[in-house]
N, C-alpha and C. Protein backbone atom coordinates (compact mmCIF):
# COMPACT_ATOMS: atom_id res chain seq x y z
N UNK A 1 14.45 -115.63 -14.99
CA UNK A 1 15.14 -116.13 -16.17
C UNK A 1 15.97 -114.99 -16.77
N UNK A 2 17.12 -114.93 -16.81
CA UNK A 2 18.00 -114.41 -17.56
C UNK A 2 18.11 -114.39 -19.24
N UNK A 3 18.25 -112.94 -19.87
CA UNK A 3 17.75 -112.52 -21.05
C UNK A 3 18.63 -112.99 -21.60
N UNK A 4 18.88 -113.11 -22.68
CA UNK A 4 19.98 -113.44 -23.42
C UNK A 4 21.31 -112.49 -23.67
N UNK A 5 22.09 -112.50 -24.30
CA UNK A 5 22.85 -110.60 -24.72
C UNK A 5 21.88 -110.55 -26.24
N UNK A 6 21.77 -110.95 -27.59
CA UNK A 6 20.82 -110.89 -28.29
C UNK A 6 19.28 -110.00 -27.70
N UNK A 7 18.44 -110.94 -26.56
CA UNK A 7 17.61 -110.09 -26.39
C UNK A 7 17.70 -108.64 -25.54
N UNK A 8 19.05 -108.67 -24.75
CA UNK A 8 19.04 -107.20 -24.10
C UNK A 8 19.86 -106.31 -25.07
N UNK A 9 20.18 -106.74 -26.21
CA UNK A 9 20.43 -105.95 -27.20
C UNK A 9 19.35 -105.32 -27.77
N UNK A 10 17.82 -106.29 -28.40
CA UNK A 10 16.86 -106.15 -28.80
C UNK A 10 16.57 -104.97 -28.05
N UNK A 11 16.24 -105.50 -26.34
CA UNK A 11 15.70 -104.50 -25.31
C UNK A 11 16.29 -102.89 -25.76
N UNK A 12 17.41 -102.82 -25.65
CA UNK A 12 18.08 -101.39 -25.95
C UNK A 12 17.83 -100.69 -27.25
N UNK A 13 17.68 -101.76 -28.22
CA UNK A 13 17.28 -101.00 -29.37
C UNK A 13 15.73 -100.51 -29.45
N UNK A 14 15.18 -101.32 -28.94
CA UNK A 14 13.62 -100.74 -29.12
C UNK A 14 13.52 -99.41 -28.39
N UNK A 15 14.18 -99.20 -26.94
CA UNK A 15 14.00 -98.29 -25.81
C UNK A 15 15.19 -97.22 -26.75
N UNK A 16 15.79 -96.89 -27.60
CA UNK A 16 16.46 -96.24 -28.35
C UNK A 16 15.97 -95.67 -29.70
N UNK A 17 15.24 -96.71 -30.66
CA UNK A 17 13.88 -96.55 -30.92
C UNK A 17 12.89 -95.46 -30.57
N UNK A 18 12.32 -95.84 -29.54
CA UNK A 18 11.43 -95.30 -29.12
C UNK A 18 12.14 -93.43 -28.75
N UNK A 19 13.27 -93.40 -27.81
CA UNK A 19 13.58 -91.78 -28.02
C UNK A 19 13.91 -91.43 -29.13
N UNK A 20 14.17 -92.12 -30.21
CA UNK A 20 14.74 -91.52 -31.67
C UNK A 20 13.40 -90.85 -32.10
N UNK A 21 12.12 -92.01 -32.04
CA UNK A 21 11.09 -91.05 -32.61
C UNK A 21 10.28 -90.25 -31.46
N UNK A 22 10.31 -90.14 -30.16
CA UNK A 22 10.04 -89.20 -29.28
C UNK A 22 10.49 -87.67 -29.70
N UNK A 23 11.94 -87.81 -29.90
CA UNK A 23 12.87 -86.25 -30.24
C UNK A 23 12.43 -86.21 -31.92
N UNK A 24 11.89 -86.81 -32.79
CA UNK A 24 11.60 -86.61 -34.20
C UNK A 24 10.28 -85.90 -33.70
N UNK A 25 9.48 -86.36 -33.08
CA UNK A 25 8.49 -85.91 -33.33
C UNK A 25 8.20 -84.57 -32.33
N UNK A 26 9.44 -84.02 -31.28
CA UNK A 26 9.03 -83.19 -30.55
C UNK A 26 9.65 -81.68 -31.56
N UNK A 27 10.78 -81.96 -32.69
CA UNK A 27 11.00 -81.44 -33.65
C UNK A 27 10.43 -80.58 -34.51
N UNK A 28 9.25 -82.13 -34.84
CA UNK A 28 8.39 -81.59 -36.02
C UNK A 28 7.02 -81.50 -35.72
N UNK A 29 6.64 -82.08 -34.82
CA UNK A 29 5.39 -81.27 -34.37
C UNK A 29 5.45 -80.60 -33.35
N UNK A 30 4.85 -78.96 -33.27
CA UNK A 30 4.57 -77.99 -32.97
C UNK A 30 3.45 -77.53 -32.54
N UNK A 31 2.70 -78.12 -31.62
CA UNK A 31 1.36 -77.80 -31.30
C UNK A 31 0.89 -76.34 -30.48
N UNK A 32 0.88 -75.71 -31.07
CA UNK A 32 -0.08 -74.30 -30.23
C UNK A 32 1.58 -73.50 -29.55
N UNK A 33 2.40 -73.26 -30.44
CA UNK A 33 3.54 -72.51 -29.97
C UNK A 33 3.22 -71.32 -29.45
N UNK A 34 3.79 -70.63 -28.21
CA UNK A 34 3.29 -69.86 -27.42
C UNK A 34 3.59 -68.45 -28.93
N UNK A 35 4.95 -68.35 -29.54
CA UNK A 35 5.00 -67.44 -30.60
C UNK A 35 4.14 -67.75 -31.63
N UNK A 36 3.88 -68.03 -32.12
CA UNK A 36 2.51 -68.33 -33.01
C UNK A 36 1.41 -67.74 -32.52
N UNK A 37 1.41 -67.24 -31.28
CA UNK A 37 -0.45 -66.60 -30.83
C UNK A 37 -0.62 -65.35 -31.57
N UNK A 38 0.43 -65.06 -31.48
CA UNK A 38 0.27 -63.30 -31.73
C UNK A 38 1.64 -62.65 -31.54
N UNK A 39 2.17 -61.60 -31.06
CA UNK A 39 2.67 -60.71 -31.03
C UNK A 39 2.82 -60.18 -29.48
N UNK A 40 2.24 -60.16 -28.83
CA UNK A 40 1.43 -59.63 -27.61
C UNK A 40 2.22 -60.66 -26.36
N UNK A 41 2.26 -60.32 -25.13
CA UNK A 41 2.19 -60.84 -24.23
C UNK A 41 0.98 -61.73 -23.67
N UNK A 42 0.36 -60.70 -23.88
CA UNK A 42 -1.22 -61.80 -23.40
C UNK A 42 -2.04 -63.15 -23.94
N UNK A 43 -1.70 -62.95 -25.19
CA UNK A 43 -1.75 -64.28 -26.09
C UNK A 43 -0.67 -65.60 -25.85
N UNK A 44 0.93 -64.61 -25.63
CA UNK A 44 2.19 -65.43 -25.88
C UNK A 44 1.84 -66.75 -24.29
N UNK A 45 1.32 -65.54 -23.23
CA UNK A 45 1.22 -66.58 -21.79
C UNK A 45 0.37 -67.84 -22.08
N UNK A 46 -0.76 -67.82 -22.41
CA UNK A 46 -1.71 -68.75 -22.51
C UNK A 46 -1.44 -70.05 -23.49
N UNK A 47 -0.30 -69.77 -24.32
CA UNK A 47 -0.19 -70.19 -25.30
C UNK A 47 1.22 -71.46 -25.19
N UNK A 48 1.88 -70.59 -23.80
CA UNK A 48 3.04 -71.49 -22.98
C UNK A 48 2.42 -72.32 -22.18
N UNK A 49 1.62 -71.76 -21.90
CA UNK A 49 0.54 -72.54 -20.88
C UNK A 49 0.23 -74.30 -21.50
N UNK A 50 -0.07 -73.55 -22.70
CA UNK A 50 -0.83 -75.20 -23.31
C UNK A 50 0.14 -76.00 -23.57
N UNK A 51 1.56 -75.33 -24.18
CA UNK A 51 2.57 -75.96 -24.59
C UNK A 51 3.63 -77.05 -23.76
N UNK A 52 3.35 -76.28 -22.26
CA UNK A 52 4.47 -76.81 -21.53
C UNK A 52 3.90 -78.21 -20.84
N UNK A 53 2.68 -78.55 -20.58
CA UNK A 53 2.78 -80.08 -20.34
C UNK A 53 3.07 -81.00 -21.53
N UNK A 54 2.75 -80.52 -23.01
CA UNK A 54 3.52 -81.20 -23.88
C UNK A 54 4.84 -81.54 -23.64
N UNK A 55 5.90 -80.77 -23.58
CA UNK A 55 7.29 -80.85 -23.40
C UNK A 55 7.57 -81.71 -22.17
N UNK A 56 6.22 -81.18 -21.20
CA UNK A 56 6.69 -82.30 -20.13
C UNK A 56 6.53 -83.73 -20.30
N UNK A 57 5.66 -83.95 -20.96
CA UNK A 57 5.21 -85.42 -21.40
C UNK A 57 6.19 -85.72 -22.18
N UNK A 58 6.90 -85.36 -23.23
CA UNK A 58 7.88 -85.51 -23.95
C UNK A 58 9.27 -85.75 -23.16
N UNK A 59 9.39 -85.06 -22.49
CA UNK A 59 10.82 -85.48 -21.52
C UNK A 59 10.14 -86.24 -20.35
N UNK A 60 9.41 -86.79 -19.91
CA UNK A 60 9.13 -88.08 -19.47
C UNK A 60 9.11 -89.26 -20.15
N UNK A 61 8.61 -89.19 -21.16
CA UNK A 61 8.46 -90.38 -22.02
C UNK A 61 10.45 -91.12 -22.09
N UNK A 62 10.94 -89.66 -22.76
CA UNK A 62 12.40 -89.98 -22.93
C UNK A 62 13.15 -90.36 -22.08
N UNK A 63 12.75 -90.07 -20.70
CA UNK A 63 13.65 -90.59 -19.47
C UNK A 63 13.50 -91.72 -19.45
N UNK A 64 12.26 -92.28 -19.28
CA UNK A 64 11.53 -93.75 -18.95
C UNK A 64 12.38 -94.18 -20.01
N UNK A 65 12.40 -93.89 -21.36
CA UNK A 65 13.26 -94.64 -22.85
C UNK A 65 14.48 -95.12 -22.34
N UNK A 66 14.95 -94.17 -22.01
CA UNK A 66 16.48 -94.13 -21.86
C UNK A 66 17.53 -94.73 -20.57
N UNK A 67 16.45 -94.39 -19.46
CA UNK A 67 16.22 -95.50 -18.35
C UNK A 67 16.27 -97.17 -18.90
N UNK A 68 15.28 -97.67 -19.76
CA UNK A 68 14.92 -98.51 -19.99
C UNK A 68 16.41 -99.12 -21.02
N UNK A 69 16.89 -98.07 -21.78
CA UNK A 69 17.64 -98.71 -22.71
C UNK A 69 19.43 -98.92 -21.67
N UNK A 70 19.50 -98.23 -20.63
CA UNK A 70 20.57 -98.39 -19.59
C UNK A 70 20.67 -99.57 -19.09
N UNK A 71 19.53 -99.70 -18.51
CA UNK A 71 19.33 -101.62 -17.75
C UNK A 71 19.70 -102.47 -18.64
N UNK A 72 19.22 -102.56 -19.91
CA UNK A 72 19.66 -103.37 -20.96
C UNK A 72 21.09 -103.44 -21.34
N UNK A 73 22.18 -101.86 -21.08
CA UNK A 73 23.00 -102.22 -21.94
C UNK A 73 23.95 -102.28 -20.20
N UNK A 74 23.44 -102.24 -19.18
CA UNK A 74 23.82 -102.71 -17.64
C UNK A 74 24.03 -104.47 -17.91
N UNK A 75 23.54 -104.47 -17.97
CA UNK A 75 22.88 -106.03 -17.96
C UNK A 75 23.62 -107.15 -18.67
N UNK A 76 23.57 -105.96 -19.97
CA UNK A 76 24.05 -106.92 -21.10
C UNK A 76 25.95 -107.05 -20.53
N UNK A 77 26.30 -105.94 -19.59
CA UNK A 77 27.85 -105.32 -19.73
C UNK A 77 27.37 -106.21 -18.20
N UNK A 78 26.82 -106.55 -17.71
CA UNK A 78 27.27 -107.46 -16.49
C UNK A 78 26.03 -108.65 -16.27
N UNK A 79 26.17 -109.66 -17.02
CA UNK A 79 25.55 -110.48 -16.90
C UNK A 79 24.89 -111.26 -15.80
């Protein structure tokens, strides 16, 4: 069944949505910044360590978003 243009509009806005508050929140929350350990090298490593599957999860999430909001505005631009 074929979406409507209304609902693959909907579709794009939610999947647009969704990276608007993905990048808000990779902004403003800051979990365990590798500069925040200390001063030191030895602190700064461990501290990238924890950080970087965050960021990765974060730019996955956004691809899948943005992926998602393409098909919609594909779709909508070729019925």
């Amino acid at each position: 069944m074929m979406k409507s243009p209304a609902e693959l509009i909907a579709d794009a806005e939610r999947a647009l949505g969704r990276m608007e508050k993905g990048i808000r929140q990779s902004t403003t929350t800051r979990p365990c910044w590798p500069w925040s350990a200390g001063p030191d090298a030895e602190t700064a490593i461990p501290g990238m360590h924890r950080i970087l599957p965050y960021i990765g999860g974060l730019a996955d999430d956004l691809r899948a978003y943005h992926y998602d909001a393409s098909q919609a505005v594909r779709r909508l631009a070729n019925p």
